[in-house]
C-alpha atoms as a PDB file:
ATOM      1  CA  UNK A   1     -77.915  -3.948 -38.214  1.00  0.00           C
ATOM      2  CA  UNK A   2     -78.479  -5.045 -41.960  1.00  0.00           C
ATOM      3  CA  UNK A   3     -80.870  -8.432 -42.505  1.00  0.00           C
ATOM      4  CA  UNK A   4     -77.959  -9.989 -43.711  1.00  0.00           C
ATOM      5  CA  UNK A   5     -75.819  -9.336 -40.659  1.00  0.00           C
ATOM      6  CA  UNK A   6     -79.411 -10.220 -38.389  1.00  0.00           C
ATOM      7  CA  UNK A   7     -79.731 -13.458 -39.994  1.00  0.00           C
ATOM      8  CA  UNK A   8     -76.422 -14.188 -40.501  1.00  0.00           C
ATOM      9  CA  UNK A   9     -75.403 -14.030 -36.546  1.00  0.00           C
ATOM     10  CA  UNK A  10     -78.843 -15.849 -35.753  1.00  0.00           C
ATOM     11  CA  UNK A  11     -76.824 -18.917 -37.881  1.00  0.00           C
ATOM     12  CA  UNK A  12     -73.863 -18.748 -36.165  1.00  0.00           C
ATOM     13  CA  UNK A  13     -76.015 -18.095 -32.742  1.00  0.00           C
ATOM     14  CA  UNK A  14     -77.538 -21.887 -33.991  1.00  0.00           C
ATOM     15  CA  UNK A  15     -74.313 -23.479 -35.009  1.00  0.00           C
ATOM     16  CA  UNK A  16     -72.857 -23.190 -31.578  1.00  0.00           C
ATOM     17  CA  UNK A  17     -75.526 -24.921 -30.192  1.00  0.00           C
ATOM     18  CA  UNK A  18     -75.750 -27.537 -32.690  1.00  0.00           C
ATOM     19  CA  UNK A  19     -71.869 -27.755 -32.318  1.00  0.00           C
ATOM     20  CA  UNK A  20     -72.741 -28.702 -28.459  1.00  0.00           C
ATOM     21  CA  UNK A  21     -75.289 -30.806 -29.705  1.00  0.00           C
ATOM     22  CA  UNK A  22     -73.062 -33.100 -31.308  1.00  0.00           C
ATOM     23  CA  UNK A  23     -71.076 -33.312 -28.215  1.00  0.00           C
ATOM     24  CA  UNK A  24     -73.517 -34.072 -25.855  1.00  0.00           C
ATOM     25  CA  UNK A  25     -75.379 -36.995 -28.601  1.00  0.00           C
ATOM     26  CA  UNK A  26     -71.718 -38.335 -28.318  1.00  0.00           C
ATOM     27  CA  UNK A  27     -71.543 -41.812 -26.519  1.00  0.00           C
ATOM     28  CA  UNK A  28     -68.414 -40.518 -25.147  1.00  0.00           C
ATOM     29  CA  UNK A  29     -68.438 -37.059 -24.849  1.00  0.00           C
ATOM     30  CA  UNK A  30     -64.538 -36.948 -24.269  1.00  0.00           C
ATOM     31  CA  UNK A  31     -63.936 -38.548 -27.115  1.00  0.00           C
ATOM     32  CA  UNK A  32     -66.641 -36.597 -28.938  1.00  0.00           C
ATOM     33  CA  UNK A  33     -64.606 -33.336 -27.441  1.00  0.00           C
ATOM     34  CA  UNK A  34     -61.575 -35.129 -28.710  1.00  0.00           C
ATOM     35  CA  UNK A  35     -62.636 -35.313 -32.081  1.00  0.00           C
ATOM     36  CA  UNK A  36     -63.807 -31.701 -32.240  1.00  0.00           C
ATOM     37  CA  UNK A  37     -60.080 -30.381 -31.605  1.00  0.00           C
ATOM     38  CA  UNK A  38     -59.154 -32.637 -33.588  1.00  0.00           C
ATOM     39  CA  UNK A  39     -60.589 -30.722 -35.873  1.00  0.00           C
ATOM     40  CA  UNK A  40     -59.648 -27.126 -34.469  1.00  0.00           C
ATOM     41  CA  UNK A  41     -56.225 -28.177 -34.687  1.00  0.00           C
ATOM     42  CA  UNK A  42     -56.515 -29.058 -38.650  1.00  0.00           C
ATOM     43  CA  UNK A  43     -58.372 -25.952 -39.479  1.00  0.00           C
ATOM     44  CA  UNK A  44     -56.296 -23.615 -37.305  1.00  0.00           C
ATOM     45  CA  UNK A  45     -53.298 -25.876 -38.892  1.00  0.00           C
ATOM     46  CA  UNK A  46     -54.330 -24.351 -42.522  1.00  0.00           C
ATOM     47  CA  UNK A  47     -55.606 -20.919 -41.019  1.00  0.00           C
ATOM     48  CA  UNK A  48     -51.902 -20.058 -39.893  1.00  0.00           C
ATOM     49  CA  UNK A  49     -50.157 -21.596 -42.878  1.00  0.00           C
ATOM     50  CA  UNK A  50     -51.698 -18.244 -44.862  1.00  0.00           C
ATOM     51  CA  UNK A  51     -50.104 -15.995 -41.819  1.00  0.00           C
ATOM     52  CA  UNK A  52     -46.461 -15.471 -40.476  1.00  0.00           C
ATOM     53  CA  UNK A  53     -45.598 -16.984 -37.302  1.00  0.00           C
ATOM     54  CA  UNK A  54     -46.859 -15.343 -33.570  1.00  0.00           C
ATOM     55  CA  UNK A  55     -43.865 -12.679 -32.619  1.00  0.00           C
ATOM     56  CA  UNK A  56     -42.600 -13.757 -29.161  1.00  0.00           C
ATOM     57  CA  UNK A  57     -44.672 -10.910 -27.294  1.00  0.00           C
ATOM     58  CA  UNK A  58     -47.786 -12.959 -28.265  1.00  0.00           C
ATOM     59  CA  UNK A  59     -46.932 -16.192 -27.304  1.00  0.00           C
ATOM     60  CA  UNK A  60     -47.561 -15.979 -23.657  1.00  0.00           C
ATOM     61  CA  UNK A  61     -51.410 -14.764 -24.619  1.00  0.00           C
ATOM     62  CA  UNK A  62     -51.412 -18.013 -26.873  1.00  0.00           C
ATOM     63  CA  UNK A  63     -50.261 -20.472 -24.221  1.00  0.00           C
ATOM     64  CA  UNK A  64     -52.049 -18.985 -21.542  1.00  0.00           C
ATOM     65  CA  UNK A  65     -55.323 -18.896 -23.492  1.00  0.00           C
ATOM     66  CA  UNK A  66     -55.005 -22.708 -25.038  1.00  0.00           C
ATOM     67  CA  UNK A  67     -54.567 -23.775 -21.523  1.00  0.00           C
ATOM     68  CA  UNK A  68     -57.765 -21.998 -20.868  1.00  0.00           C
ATOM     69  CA  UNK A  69     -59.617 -23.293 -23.271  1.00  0.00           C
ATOM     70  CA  UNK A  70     -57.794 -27.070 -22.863  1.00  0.00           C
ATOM     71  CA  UNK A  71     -59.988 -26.652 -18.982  1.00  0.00           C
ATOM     72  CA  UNK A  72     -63.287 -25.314 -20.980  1.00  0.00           C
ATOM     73  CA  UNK A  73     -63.340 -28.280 -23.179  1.00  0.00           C
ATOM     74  CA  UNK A  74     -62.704 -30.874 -19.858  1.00  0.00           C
ATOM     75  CA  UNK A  75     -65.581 -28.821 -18.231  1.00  0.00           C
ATOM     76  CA  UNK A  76     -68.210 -28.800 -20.793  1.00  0.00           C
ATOM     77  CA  UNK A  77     -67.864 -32.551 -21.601  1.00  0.00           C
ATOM     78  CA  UNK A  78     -67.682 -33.498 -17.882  1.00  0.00           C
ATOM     79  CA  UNK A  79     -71.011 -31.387 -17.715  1.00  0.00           C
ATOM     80  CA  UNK A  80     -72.286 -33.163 -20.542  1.00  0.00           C
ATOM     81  CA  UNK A  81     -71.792 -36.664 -18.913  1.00  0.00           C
ATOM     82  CA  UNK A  82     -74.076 -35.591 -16.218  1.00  0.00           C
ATOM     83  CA  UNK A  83     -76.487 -33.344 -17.192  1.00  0.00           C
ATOM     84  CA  UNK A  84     -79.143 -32.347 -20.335  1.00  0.00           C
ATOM     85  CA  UNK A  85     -78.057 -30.337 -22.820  1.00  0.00           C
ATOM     86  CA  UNK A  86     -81.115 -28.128 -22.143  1.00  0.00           C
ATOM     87  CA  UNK A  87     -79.551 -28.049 -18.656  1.00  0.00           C
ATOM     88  CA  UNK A  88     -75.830 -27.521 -18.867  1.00  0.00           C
ATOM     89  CA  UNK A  89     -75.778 -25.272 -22.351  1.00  0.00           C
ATOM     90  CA  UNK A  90     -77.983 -22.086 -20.353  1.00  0.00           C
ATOM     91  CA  UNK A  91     -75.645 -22.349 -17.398  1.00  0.00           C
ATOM     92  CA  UNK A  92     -72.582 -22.722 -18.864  1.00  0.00           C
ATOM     93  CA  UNK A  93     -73.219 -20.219 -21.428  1.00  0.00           C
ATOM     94  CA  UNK A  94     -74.959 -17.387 -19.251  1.00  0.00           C
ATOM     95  CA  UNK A  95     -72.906 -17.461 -16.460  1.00  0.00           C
ATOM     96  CA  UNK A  96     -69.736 -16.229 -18.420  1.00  0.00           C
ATOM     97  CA  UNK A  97     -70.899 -13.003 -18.959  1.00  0.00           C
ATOM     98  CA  UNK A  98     -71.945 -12.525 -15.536  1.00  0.00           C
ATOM     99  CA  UNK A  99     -68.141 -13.299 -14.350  1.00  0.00           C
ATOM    100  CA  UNK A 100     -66.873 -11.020 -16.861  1.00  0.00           C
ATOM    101  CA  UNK A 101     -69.101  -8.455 -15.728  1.00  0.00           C
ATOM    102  CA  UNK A 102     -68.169  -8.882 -12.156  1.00  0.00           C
ATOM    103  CA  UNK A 103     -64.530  -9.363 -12.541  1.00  0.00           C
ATOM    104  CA  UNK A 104     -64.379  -6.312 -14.623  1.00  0.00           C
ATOM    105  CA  UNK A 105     -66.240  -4.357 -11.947  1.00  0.00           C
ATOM    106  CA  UNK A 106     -64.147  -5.778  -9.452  1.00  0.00           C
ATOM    107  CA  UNK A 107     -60.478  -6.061 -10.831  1.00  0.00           C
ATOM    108  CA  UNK A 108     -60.870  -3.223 -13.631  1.00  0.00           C
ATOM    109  CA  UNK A 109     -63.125  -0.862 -11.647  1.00  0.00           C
ATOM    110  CA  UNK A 110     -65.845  -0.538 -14.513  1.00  0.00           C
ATOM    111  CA  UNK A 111     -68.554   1.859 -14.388  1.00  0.00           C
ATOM    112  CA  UNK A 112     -71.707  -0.080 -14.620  1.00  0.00           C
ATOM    113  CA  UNK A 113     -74.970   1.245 -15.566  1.00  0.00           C
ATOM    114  CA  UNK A 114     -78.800   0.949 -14.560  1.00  0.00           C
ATOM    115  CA  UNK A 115     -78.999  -1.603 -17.424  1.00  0.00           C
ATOM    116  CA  UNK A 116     -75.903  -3.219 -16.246  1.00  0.00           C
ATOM    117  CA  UNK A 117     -77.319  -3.736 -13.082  1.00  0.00           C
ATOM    118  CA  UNK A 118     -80.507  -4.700 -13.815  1.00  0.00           C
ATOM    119  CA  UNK A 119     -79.107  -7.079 -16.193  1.00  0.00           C
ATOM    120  CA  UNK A 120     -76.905  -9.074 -13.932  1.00  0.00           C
ATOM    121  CA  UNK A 121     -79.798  -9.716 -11.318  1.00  0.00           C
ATOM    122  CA  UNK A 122     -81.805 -10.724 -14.019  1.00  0.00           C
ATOM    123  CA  UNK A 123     -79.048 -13.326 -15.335  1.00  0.00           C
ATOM    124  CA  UNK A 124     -78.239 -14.253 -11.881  1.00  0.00           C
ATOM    125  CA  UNK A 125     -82.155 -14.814 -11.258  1.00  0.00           C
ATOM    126  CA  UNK A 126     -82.234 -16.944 -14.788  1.00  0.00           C
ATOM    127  CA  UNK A 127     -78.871 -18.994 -13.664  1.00  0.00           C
ATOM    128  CA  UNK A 128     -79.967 -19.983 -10.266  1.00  0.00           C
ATOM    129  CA  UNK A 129     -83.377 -20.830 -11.443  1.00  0.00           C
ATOM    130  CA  UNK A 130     -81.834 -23.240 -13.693  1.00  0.00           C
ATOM    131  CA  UNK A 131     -79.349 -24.956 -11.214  1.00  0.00           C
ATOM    132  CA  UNK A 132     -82.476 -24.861  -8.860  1.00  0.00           C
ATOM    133  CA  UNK A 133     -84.351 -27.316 -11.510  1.00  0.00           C
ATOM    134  CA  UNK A 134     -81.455 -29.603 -11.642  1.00  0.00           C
ATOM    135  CA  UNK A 135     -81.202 -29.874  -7.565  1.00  0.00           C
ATOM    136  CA  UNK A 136     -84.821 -30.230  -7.684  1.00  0.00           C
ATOM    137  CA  UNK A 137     -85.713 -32.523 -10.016  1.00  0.00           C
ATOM    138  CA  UNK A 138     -83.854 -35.644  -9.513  1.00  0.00           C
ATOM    139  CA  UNK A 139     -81.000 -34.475 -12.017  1.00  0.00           C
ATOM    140  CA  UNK A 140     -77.156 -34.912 -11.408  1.00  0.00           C
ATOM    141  CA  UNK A 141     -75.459 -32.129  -9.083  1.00  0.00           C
ATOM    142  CA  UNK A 142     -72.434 -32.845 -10.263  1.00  0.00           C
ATOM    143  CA  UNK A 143     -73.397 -30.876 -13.673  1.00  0.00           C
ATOM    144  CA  UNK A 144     -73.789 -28.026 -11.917  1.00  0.00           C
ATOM    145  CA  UNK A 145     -69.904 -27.112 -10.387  1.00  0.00           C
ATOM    146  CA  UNK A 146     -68.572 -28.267 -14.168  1.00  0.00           C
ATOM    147  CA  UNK A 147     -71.047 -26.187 -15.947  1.00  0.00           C
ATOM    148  CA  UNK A 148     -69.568 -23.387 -13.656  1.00  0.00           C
ATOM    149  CA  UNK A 149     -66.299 -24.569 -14.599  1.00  0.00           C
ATOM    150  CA  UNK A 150     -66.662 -24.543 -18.149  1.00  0.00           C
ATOM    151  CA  UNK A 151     -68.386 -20.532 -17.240  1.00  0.00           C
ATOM    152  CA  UNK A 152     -65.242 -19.882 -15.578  1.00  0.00           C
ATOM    153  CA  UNK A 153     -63.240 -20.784 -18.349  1.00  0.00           C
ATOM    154  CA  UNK A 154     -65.020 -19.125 -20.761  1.00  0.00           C
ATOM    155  CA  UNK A 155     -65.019 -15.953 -19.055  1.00  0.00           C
ATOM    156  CA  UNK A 156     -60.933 -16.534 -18.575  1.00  0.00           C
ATOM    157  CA  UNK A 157     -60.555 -16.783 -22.176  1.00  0.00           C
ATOM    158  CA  UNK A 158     -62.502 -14.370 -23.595  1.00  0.00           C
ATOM    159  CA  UNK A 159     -61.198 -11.828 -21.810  1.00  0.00           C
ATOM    160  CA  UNK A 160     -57.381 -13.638 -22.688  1.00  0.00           C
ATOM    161  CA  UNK A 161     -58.570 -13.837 -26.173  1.00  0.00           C
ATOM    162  CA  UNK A 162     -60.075 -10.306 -26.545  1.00  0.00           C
ATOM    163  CA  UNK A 163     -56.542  -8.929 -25.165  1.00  0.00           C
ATOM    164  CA  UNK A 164     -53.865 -11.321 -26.920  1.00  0.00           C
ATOM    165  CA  UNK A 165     -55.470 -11.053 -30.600  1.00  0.00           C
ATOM    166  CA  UNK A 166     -55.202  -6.891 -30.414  1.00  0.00           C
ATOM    167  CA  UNK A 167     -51.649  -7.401 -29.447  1.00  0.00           C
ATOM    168  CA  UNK A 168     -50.839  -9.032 -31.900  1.00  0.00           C
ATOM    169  CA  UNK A 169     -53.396  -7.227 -34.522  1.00  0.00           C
ATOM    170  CA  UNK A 170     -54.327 -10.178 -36.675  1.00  0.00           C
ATOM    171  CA  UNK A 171     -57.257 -11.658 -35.298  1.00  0.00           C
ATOM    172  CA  UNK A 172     -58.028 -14.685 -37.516  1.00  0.00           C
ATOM    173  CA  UNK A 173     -54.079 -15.529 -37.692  1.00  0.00           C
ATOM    174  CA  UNK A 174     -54.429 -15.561 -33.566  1.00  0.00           C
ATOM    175  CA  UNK A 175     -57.244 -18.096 -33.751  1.00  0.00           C
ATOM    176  CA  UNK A 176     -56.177 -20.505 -36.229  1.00  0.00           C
ATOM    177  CA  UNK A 177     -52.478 -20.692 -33.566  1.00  0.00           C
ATOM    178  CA  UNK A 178     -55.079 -20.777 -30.553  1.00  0.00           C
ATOM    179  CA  UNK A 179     -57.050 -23.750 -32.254  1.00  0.00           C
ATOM    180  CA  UNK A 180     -53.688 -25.446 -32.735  1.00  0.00           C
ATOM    181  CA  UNK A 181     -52.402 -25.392 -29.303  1.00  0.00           C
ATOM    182  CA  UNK A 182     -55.658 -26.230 -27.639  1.00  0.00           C
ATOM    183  CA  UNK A 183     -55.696 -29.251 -29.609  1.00  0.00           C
ATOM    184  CA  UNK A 184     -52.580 -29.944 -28.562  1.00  0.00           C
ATOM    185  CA  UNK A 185     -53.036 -29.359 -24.472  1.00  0.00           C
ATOM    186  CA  UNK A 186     -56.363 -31.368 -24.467  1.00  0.00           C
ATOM    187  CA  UNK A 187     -55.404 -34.544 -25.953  1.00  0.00           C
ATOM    188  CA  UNK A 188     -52.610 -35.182 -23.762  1.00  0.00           C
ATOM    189  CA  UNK A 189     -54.981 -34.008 -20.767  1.00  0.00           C
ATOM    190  CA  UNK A 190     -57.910 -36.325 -21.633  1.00  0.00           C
ATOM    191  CA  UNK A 191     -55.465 -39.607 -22.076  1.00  0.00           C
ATOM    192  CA  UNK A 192     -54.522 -38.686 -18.396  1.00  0.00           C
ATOM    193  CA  UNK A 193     -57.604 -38.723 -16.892  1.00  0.00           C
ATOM    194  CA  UNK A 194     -59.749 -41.367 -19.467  1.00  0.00           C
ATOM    195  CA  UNK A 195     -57.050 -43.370 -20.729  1.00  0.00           C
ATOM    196  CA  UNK A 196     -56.160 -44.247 -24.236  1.00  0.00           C
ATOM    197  CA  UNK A 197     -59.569 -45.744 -24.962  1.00  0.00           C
ATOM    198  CA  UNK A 198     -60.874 -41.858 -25.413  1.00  0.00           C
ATOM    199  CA  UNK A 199     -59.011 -41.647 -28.522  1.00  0.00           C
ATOM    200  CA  UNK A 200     -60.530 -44.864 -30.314  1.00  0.00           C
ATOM    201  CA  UNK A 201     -63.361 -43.461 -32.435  1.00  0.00           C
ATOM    202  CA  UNK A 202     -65.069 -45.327 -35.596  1.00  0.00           C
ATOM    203  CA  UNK A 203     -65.909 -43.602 -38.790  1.00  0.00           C
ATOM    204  CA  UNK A 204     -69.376 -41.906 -38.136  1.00  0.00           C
ATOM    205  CA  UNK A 205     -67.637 -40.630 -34.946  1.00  0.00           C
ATOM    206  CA  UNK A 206     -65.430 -39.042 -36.947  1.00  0.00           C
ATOM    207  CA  UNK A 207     -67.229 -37.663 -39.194  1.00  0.00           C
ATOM    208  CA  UNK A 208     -69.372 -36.074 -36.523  1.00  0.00           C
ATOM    209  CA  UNK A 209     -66.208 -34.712 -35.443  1.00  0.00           C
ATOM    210  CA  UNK A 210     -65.003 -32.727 -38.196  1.00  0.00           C
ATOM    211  CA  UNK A 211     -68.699 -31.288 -38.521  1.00  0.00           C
ATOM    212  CA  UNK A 212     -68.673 -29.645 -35.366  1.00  0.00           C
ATOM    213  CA  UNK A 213     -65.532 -28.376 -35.604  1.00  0.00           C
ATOM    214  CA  UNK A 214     -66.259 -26.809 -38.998  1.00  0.00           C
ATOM    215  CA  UNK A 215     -69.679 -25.528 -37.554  1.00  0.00           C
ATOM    216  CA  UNK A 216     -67.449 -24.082 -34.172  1.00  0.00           C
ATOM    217  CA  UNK A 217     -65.128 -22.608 -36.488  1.00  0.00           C
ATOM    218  CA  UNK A 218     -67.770 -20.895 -38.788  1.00  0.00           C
ATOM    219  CA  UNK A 219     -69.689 -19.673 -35.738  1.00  0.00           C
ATOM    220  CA  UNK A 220     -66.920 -17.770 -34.446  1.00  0.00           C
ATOM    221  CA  UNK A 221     -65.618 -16.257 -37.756  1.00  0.00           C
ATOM    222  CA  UNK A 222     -69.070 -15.393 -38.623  1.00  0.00           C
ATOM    223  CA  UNK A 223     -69.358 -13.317 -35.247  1.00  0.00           C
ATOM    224  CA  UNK A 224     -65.826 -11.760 -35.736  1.00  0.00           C
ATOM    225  CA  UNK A 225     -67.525 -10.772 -39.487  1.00  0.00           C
ATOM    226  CA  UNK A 226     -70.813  -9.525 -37.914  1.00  0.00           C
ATOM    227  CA  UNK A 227     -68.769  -7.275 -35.620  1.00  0.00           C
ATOM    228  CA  UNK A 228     -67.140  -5.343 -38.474  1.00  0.00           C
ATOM    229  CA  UNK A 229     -70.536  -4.517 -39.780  1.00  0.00           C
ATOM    230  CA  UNK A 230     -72.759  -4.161 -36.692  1.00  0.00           C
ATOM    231  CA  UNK A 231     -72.051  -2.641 -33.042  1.00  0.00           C
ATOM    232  CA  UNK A 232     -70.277  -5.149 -31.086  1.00  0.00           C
ATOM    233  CA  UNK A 233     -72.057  -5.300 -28.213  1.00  0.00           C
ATOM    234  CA  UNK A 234     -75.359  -6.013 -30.720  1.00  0.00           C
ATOM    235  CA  UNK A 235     -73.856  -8.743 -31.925  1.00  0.00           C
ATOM    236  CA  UNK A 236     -72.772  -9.985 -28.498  1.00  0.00           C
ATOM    237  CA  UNK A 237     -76.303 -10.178 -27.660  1.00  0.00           C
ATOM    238  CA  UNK A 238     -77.958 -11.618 -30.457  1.00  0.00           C
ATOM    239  CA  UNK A 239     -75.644 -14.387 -30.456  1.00  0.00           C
ATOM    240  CA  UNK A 240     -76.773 -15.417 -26.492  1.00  0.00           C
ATOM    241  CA  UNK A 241     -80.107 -16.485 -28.686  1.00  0.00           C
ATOM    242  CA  UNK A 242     -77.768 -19.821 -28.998  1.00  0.00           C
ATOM    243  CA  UNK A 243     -78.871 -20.845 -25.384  1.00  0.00           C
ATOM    244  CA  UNK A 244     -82.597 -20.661 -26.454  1.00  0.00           C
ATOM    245  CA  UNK A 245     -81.362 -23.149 -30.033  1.00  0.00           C
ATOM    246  CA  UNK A 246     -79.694 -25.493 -27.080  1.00  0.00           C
ATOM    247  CA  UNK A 247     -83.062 -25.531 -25.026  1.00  0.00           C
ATOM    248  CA  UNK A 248     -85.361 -25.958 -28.806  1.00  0.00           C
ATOM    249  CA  UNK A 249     -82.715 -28.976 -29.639  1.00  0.00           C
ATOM    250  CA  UNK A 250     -82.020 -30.796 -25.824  1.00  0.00           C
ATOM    251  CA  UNK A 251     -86.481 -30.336 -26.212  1.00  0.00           C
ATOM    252  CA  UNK A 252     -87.592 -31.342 -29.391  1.00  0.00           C
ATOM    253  CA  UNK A 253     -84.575 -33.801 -30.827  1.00  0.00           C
ATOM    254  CA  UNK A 254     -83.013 -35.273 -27.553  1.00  0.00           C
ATOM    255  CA  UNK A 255     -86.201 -35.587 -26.209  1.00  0.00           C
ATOM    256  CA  UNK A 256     -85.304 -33.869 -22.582  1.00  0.00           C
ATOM    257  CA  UNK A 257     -87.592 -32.723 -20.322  1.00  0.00           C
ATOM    258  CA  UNK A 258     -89.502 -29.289 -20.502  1.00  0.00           C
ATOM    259  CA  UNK A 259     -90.985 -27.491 -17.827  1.00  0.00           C
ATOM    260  CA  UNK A 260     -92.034 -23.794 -16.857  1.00  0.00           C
ATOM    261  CA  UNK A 261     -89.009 -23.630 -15.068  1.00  0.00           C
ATOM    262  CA  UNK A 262     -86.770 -24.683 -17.152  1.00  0.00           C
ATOM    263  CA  UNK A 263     -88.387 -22.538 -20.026  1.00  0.00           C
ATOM    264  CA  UNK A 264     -88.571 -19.748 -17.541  1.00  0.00           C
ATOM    265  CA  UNK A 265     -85.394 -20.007 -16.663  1.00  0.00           C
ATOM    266  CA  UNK A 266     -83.416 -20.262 -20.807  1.00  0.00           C
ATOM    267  CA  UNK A 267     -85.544 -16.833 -21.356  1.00  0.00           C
ATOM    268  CA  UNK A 268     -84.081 -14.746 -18.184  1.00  0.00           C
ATOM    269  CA  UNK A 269     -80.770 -16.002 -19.057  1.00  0.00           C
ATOM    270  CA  UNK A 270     -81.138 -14.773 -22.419  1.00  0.00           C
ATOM    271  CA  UNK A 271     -82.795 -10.983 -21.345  1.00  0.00           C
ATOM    272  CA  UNK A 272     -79.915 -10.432 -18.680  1.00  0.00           C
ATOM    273  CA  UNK A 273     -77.549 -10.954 -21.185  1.00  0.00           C
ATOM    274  CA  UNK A 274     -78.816  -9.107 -23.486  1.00  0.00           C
ATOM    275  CA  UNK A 275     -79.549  -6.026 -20.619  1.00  0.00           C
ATOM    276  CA  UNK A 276     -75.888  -6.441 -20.086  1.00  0.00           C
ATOM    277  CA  UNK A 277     -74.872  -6.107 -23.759  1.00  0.00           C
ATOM    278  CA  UNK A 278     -76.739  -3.721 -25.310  1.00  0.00           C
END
């Protein structure tokens, strides 16, 4: 791996965390999630204006995975409402691999390697550690089954994702449709269950919208640029240096608590990825 590739996945590795950042500094983080697909929906809108439309034997991947990612979204904000960045990011971000890992083992009867193995202990080790700190510690343990959630759903569509966009051989084309029909299953989901206030927003709100959307949307097509250059699973593990950005900025700029544990725990997560990656 090039510099340029190095550095240029360590950025996208930070602007998914800053991306969550914005989220969580959200009075609302609904609405704050609201805004972002907002956003997804109006960049995916002029991402597939440059491509044809889906053929009908990608469809199904589409809908199933925006209905996927609709639940992520409702997740992570829940999480968000009731637990530190520093917290719910490390959780909800290093658990996915491990379901992926398992399910594959499981459902798709994977070989797994030493490094495999030693990798998901390692991850599991790091994840309970960090749940442990927020049953420990006075936090709220309701973050902890949506952070799982929102693990859950990430692991559902990234494994959707990774199978629908080779089907239908366009990757970028597959996104911008996916961003479009997310936005469109979450809003109606979020009226349901906040009401129409969720939707009322003023202009900085906004604004903070459409910049985490643009840095979500960069982060991923930097990664999907990184893995034409660089092995895959390499780049899959440099960017898991995103939960160690979300522990520096829940720390430093939100001001939330920092303990051995907690610091313990964001670096295991991060090396049992990694183990499992590379």
């Amino acid at each position: 791996m090039g510099w340029a590739v190095f550095l240029a996945v360590l950025l996208a590795a930070l602007l998914h965390a800053g991306w969550n950042a914005i989220v969580k500094s959200g009075l609302s983080k609904q609405t704050s999630m609201f805004l972002l697909s907002v956003g997804h929906g109006l960049i995916g809108a002029m991402v597939a204006l440059a491509y044809p439309m889906p053929p009908a034997h990608v469809w199904p991947w589409l809908l199933g995975s925006g209905l996927i990612h609709m639940a992520y979204q409702l997740f992570l904000s829940y999480a968000y409402e009731h637990g530190d960045l520093s917290r719910v990011y490390p959780i909800a971000r290093g658990a996915a691999p491990l379901i992926v890992l398992l399910v594959s083992l499981v459902a798709l009867s994977d070989p797994m390697d030493r490094g495999d193995m030693l990798g998901v202990l390692v991850l599991a080790c790091g994840i309970a550690l960090m749940a442990r700190g927020a049953l420990t510690q006075g936090e709220s343990r309701r973050l902890l089954p949506f952070a799982l959630g929102s693990a859950v759903a990430t692991a559902g569509y990234t494994l959707a994702d990774g199978l629908g966009a080779r089907v239908w051989g366009l990757p970028l084309a597959y996104v911008g449709w996916l961003m479009i029909l997310s936005a469109l299953f979450y809003t109606p989901a979020v009226v349901a269950l906040k009401g129409r206030a969720v939707l009322r927003a003023d202009g900085r709100a906004w604004a903070m919208g459409m910049v985490a959307a643009a840095a979500s949307f960069a982060a991923y097509a930097i990664a999907v640029w990184a893995m034409t250059l660089a092995p895959i699973a390499l780049v899959g593990a440099l960017r898991e240096t995103s939960i160690l950005f979300a522990v520096l900025i829940g720390w430093l700029i939100f001001g939330e608590r920092m303990d051995r544990g907690k610091a313990l725990a964001a670096a295991l997560i991060v090396l049992g990825v990694v183990l499992t990656r590379v």
